[in-house]
Protein backbone atom coordinates (compact mmCIF):
# COMPACT_ATOMS: atom_id res chain seq x y z
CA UNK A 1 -132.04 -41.13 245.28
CA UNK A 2 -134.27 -39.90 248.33
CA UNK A 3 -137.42 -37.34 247.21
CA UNK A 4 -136.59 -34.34 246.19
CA UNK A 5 -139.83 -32.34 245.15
CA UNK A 6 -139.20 -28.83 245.09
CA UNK A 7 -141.12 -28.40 248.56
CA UNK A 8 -138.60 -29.75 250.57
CA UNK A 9 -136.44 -26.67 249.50
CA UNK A 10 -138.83 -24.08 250.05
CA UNK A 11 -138.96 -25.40 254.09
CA UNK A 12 -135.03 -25.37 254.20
CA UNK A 13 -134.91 -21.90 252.15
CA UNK A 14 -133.54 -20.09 255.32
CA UNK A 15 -129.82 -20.75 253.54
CA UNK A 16 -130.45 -19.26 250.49
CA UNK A 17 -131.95 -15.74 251.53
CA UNK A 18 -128.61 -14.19 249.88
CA UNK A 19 -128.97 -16.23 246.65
CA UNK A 20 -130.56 -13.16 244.67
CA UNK A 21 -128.52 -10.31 246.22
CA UNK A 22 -124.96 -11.58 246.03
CA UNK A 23 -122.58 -11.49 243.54
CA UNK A 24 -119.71 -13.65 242.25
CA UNK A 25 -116.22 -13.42 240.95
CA UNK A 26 -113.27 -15.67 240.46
CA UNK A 27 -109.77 -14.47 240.27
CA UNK A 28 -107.91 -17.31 238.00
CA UNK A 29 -107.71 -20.20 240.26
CA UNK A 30 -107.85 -18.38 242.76
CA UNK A 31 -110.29 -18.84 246.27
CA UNK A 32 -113.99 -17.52 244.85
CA UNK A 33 -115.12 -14.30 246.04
CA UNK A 34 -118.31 -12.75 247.25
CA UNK A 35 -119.72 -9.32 248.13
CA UNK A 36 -119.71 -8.90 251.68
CA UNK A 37 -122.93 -8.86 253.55
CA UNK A 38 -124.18 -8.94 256.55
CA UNK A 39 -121.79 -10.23 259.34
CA UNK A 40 -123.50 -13.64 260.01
CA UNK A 41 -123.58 -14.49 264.08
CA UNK A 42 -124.04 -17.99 264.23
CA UNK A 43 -122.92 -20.26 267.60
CA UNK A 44 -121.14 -23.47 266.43
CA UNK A 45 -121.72 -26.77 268.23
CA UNK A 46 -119.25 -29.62 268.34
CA UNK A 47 -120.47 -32.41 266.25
CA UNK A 48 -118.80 -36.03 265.96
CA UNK A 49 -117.61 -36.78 262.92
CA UNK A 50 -114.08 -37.84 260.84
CA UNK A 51 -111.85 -35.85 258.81
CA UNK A 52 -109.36 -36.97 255.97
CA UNK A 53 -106.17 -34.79 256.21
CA UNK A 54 -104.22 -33.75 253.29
CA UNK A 55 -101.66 -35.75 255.00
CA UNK A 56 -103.29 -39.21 254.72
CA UNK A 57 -104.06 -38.89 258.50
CA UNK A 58 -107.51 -39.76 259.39
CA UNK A 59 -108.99 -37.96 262.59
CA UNK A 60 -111.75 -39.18 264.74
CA UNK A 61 -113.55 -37.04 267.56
CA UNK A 62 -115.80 -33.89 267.60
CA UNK A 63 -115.27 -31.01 265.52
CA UNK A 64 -116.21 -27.46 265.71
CA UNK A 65 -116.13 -24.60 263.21
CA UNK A 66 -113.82 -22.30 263.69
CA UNK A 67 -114.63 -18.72 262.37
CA UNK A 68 -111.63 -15.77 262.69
CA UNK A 69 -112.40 -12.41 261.55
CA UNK A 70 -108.26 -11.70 260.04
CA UNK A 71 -107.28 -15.22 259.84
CA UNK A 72 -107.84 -18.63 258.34
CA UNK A 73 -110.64 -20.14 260.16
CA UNK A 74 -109.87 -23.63 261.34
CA UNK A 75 -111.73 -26.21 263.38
CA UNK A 76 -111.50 -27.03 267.32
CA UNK A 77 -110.53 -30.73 267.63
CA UNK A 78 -111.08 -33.04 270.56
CA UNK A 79 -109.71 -36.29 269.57
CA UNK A 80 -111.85 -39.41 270.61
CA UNK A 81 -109.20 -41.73 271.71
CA UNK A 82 -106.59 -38.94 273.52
CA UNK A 83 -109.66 -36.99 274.43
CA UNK A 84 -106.35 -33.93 273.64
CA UNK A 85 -107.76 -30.52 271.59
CA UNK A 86 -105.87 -28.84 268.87
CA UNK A 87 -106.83 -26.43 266.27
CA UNK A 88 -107.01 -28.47 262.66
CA UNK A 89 -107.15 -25.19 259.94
CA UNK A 90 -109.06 -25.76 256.85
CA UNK A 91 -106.67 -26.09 254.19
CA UNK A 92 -105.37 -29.14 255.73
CA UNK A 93 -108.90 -30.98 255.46
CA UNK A 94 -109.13 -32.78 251.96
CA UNK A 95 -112.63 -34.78 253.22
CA UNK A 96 -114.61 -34.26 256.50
CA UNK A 97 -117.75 -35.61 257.09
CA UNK A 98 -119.79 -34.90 260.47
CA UNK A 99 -122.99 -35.94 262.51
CA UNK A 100 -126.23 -34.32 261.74
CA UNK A 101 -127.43 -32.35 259.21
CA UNK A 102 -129.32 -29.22 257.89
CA UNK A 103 -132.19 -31.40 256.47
CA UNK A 104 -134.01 -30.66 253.24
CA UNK A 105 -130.39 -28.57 251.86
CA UNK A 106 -127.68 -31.46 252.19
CA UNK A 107 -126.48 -33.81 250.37
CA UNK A 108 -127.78 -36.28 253.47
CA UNK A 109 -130.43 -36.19 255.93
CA UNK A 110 -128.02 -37.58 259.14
CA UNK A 111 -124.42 -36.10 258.51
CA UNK A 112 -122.81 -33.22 256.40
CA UNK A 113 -120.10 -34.06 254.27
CA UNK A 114 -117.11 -31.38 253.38
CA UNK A 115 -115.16 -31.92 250.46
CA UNK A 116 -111.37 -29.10 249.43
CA UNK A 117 -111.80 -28.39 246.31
CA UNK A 118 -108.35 -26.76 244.77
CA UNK A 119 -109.94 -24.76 242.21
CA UNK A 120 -111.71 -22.91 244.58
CA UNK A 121 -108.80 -23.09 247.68
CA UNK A 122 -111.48 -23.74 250.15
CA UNK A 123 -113.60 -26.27 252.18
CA UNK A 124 -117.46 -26.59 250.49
CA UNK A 125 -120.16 -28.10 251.95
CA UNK A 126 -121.87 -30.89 249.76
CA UNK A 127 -125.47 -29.98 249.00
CA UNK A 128 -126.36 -32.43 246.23
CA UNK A 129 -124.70 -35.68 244.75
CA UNK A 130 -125.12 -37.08 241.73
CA UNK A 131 -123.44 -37.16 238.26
CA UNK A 132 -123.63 -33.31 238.96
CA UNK A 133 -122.85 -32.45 242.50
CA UNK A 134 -123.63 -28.98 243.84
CA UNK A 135 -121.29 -27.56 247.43
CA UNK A 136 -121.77 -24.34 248.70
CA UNK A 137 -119.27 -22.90 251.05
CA UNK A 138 -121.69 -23.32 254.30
CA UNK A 139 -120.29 -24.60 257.88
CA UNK A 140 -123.62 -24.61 259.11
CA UNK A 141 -124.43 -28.42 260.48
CA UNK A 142 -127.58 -27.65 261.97
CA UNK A 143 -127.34 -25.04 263.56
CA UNK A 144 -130.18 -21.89 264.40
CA UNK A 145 -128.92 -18.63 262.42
CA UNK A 146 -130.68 -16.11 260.36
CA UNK A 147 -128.49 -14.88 257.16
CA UNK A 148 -125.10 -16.93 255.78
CA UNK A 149 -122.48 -13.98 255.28
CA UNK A 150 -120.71 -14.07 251.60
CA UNK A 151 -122.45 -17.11 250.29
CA UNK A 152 -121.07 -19.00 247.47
CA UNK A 153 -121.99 -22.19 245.18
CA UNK A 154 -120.13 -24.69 242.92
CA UNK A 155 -121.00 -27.24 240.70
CA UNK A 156 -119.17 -30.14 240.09
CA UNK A 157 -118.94 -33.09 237.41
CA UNK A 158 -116.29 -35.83 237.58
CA UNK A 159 -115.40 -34.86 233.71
CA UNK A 160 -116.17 -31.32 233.22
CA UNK A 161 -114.52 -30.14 236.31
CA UNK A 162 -115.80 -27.89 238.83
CA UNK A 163 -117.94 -24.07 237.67
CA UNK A 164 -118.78 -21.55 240.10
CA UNK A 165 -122.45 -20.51 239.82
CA UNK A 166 -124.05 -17.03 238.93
CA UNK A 167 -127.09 -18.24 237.95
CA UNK A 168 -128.70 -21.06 236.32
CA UNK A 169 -127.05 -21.32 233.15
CA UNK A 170 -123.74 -21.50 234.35
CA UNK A 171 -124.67 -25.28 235.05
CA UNK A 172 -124.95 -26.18 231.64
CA UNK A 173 -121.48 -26.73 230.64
CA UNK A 174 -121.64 -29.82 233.36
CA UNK A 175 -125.05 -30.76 231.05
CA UNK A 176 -123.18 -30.66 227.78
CA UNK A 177 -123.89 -34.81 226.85
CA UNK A 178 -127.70 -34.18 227.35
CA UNK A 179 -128.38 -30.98 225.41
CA UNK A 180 -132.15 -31.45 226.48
CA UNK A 181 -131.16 -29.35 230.13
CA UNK A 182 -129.64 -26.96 227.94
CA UNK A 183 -132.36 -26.48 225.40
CA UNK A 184 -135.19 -26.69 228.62
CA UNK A 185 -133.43 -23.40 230.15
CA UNK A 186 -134.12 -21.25 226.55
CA UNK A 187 -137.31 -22.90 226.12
CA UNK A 188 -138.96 -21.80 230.01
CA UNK A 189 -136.81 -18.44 230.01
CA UNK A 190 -134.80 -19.83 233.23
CA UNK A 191 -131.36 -19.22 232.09
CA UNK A 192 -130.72 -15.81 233.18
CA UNK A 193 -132.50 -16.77 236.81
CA UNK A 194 -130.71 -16.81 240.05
CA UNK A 195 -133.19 -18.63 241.91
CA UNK A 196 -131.56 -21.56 243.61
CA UNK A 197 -134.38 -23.70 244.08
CA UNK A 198 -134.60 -24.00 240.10
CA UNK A 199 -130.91 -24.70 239.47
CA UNK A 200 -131.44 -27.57 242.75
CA UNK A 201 -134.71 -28.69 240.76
CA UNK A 202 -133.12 -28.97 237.03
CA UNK A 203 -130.02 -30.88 238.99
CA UNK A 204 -132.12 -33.01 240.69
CA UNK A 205 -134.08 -33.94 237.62
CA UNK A 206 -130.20 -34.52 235.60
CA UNK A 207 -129.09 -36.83 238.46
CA UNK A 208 -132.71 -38.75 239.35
CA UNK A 209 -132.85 -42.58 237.34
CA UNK A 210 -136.50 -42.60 237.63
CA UNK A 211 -137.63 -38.87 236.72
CA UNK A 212 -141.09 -39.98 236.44
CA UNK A 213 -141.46 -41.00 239.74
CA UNK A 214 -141.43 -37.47 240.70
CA UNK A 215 -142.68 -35.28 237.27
CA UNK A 216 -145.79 -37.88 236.53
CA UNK A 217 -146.19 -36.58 233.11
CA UNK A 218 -149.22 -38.16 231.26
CA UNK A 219 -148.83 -40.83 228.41
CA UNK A 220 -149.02 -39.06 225.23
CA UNK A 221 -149.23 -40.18 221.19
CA UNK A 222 -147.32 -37.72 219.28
CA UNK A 223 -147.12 -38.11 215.64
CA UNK A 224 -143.75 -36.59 214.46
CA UNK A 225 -142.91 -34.43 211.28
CA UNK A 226 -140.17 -35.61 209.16
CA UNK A 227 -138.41 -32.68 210.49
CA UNK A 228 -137.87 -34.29 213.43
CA UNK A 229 -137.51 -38.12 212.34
CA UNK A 230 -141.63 -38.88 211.32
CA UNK A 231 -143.44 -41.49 213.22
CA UNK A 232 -145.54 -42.22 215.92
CA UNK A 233 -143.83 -41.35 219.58
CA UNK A 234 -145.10 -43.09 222.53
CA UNK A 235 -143.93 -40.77 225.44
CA UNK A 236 -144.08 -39.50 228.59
CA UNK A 237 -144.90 -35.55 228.32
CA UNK A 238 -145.97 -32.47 229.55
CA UNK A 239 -147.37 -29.64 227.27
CA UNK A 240 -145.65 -25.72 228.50
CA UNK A 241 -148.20 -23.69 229.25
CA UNK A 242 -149.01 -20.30 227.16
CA UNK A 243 -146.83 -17.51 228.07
CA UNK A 244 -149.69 -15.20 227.71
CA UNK A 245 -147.58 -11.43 228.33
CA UNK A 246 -144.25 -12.81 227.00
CA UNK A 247 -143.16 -12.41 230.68
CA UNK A 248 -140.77 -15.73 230.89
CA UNK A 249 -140.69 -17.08 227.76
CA UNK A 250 -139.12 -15.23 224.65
CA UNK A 251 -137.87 -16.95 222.02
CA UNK A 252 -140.00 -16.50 219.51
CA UNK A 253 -143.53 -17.98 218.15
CA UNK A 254 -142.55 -21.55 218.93
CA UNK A 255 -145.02 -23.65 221.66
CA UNK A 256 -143.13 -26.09 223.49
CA UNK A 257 -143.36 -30.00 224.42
CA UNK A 258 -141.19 -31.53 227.01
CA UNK A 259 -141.23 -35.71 226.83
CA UNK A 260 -139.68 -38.40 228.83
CA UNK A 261 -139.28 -41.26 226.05
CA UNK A 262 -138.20 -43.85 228.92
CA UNK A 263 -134.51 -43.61 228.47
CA UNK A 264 -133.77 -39.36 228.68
CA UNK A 265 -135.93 -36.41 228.11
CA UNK A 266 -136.67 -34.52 224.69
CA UNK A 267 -137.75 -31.16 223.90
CA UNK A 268 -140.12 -31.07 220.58
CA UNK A 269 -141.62 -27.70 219.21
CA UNK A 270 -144.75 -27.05 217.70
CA UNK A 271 -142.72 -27.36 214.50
CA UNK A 272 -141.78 -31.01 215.25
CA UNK A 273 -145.50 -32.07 216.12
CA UNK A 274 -147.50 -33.40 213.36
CA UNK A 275 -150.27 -34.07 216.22
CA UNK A 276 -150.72 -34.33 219.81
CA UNK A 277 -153.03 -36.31 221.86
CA UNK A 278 -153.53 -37.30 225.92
CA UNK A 279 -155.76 -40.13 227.12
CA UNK A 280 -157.82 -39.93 223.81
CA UNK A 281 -157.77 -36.46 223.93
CA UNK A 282 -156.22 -34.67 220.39
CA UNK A 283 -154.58 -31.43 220.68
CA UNK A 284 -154.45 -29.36 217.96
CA UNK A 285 -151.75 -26.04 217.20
CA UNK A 286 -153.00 -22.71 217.84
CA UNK A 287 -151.55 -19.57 217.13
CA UNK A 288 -152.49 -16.77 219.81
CA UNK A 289 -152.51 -13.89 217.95
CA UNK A 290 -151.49 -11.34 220.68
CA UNK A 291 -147.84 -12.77 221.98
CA UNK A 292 -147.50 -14.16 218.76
CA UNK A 293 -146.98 -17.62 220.42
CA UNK A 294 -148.09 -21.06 218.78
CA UNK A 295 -149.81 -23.31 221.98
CA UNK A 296 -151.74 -26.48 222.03
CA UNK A 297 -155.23 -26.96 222.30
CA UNK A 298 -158.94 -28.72 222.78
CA UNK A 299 -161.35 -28.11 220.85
CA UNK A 300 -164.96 -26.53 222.75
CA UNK A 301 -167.78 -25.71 221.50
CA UNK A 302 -170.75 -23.54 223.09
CA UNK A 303 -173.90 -22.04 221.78
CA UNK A 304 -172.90 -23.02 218.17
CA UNK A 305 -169.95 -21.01 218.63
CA UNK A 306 -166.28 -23.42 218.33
CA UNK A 307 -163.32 -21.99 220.82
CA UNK A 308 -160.34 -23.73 221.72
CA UNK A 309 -158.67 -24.38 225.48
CA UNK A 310 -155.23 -23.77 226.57
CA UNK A 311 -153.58 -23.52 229.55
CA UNK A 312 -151.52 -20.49 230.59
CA UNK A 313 -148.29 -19.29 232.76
CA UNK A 314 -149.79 -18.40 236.30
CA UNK A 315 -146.62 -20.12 238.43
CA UNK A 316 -143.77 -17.70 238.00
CA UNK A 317 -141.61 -20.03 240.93
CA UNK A 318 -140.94 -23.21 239.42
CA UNK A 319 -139.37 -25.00 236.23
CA UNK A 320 -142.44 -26.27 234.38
CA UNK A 321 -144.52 -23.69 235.13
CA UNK A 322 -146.78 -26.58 236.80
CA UNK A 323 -149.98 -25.01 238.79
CA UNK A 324 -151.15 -27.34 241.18
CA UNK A 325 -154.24 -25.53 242.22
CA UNK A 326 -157.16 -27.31 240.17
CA UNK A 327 -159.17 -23.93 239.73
CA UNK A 328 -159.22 -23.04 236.48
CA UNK A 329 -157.29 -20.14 236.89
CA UNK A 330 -154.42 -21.31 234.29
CA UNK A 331 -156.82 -22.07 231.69
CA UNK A 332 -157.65 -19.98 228.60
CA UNK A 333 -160.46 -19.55 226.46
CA UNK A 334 -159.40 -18.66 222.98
CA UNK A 335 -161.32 -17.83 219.55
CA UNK A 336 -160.79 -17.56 216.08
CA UNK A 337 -159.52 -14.23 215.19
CA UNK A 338 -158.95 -14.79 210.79
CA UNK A 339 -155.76 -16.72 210.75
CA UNK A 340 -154.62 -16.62 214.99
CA UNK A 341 -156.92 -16.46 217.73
CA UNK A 342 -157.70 -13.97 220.36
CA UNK A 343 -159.31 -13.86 223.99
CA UNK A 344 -163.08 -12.83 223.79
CA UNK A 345 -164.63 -10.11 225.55
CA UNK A 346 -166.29 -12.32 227.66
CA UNK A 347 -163.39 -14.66 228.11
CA UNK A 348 -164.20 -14.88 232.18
CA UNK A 349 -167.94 -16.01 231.78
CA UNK A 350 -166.89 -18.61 229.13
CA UNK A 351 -164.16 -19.64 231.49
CA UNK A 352 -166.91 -20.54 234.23
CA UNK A 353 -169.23 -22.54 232.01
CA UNK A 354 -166.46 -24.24 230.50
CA UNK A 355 -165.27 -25.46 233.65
CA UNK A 356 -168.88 -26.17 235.46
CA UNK A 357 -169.06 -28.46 232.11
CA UNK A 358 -166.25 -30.22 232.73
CA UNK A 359 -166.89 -30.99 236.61
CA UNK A 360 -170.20 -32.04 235.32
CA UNK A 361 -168.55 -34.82 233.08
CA UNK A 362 -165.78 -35.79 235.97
CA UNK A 363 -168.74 -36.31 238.39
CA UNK A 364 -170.47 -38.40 235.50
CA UNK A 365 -167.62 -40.41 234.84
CA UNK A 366 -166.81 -41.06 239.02
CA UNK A 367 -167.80 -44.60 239.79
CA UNK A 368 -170.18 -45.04 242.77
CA UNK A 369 -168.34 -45.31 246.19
CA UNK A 370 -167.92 -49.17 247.58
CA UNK A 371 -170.45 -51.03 249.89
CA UNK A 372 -169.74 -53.20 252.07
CA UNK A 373 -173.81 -54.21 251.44
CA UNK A 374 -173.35 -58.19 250.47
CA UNK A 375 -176.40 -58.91 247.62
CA UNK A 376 -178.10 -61.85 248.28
CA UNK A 377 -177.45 -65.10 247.34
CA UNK A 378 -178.38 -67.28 244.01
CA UNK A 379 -180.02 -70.23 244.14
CA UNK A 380 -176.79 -71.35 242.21
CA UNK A 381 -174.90 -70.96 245.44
């Protein structure tokens, strides 16, 4: 499966400026409907491609999008051998795919592949493919235009049939055989979200063989309650950061860990976690008194004084909350406050030192840049 980091999405993201202001409805099985926006005024190019009819007849040529303001649109057809145009309306098509591509939102980088799904009585455009594929009902090939008018999206699993989306959540019921996806949504305070770029990402991550490849988690040693099987755990894993206002994350006091054991993701809680540690680093639970949220931490200790380090939520746009920014801004000095612990006064200044410490050690710990210098020889040589 070609890379698919989130970034790609955010330079393509000129389809999705209606994600957050439409809404969606289906009547039975009826065609999906959507509130009407903007009247879209885009100029469609011929593009060479093939179509599958509904017929069994195949049709080779160039093909261009048809749009008709009180009738079904159709396509303009210019067949390749005849070089004879006809009009070719949509409901006939059961498969069309055609040359080029809006890059960074297909399914493919060099065509665009249309698929009729019956559900929905219409022609969608193929967006993702995977175990879960995702079709929106786009004509747009690659061509220039500025809004999409009464956008739409659909996700689709060979089993679990086809589910128009609202937001995020409604993907789940494709996810039901890996209940992490499901549990992930609750646990980062995404399932309510209509941001399209997070249901792409959490699809992405479902369909991708090698998720690692992409997430590079860090190796971790987790040492398991019998709550949640005992043991030692060698994992891949990444530690959710401290939702430090309760703005995302709200179910409850619970502090999250998301692992990749080498086969499919789990999601432990700080309930499940005996203890934590990252490249000989041990983590310890912390209870932060104010969002009364459990976290993990490192121990620090200044001027006889012992605090521990978390990290926090700072990046609002994205699944894992991952801030790639090495600043220090997403990290939070915490102290003992009786039985939870609290931000200091000074929580800023501490903040500084703590991290001119640790650039201190990383500069330390660097290893001299190569020479190409050759020593001299030994009378052994």
């Amino acid at each position: 499966m070609k890379k698919y980091l989130l970034v790609c999405f955010v330079l393509g993201l000129n389809s999705l400026v209606l994600w957050a202001q439409s809404e969606w409805n289906a009547e039975g099985n009826g065609k999906a409907k959507a509130v009407k926006t903007k009247k879209e005024n885009i100029k469609y190019s011929y593009h060479v491609g093939a179509a599958l009819l509904k017929t069994g007849l195949t049709l080779s040529g160039k093909f261009q999008f048809n749009d008709k303001d009180n009738d079904l649109p159709d396509y303009n057809f210019i067949d390749t051998l005849t070089n004879k145009r006809k009009s070719v309306p949509i409901s006939m098509i059961e498969r069309m795919v055609l040359a080029g591509a809006e890059k960074g939102i297909t399914a493919r980088n060099d065509s665009t592949e249309f698929v009729w799904i019956d559900k929905f009585k219409d022609l969608y455009r193929k967006v993702r493919i995977g175990t879960i594929e995702i079709y929106d009902n786009s004509r747009i090939i690659d061509e220039k235009y500025e809004n999409l008018e009464d956008y739409l999206l659909v996700a689709g699993h060979q089993q679990h049939g086809y589910k128009l989306i609202k937001k995020v959540a409604d993907v789940t019921p494709l996810m039901t055989d890996r209940p992490y996806f499901m549990q992930s949504l609750a646990a980062t305070g995404r399932s309510e979200s209509k941001d399209f770029r997070i249901l792409i990402y959490l699809v992405d991550l479902f369909n991708e063989s090698n998720p690692m490849r992409v997430l590079k988690w860090q190796d971790m040693t987790l040492e398991l309650r019998k709550v949640a099987g005992g043991g030692t755990l060698q994992a891949k894993g990444y530690v959710q950061p401290l939702d430090l206002r309760n703005e995302y994350v709200q179910t409850g006091s619970i502090g999250y860990v998301h692992i990749f054991d080498g086969k499919d993701f789990r999601l432990l809680t700080s309930n499940d976690i005996e203890k934590l540690t990252i490249n000989g680093t041990t983590y310890e639970k912390v209870f932060y008194g104010v969002t009364q949220k459990y976290c993990w931490a490192t121990s620090w200790k200044y001027k006889e004084e012992n605090y521990m380090v978390t990290k926090r939520i700072i990046t609002a746009n994205n699944y894992f909350f991952r801030h790639k920014v090495n600043d220090g801004q997403d990290l939070v000095i915490l102290r003992s406050a009786g039985d939870a612990y609290n931000k200091p006064i000074n929580e800023p200044e501490l903040r500084k030192i703590y991290l001119t410490e640790i650039k201190v050690k990383e500069s330390l710990n660097t290893p001299p840049p190569a020479t190409d210098i050759a020593l001299p020889a030994t009378n052994n040589e």
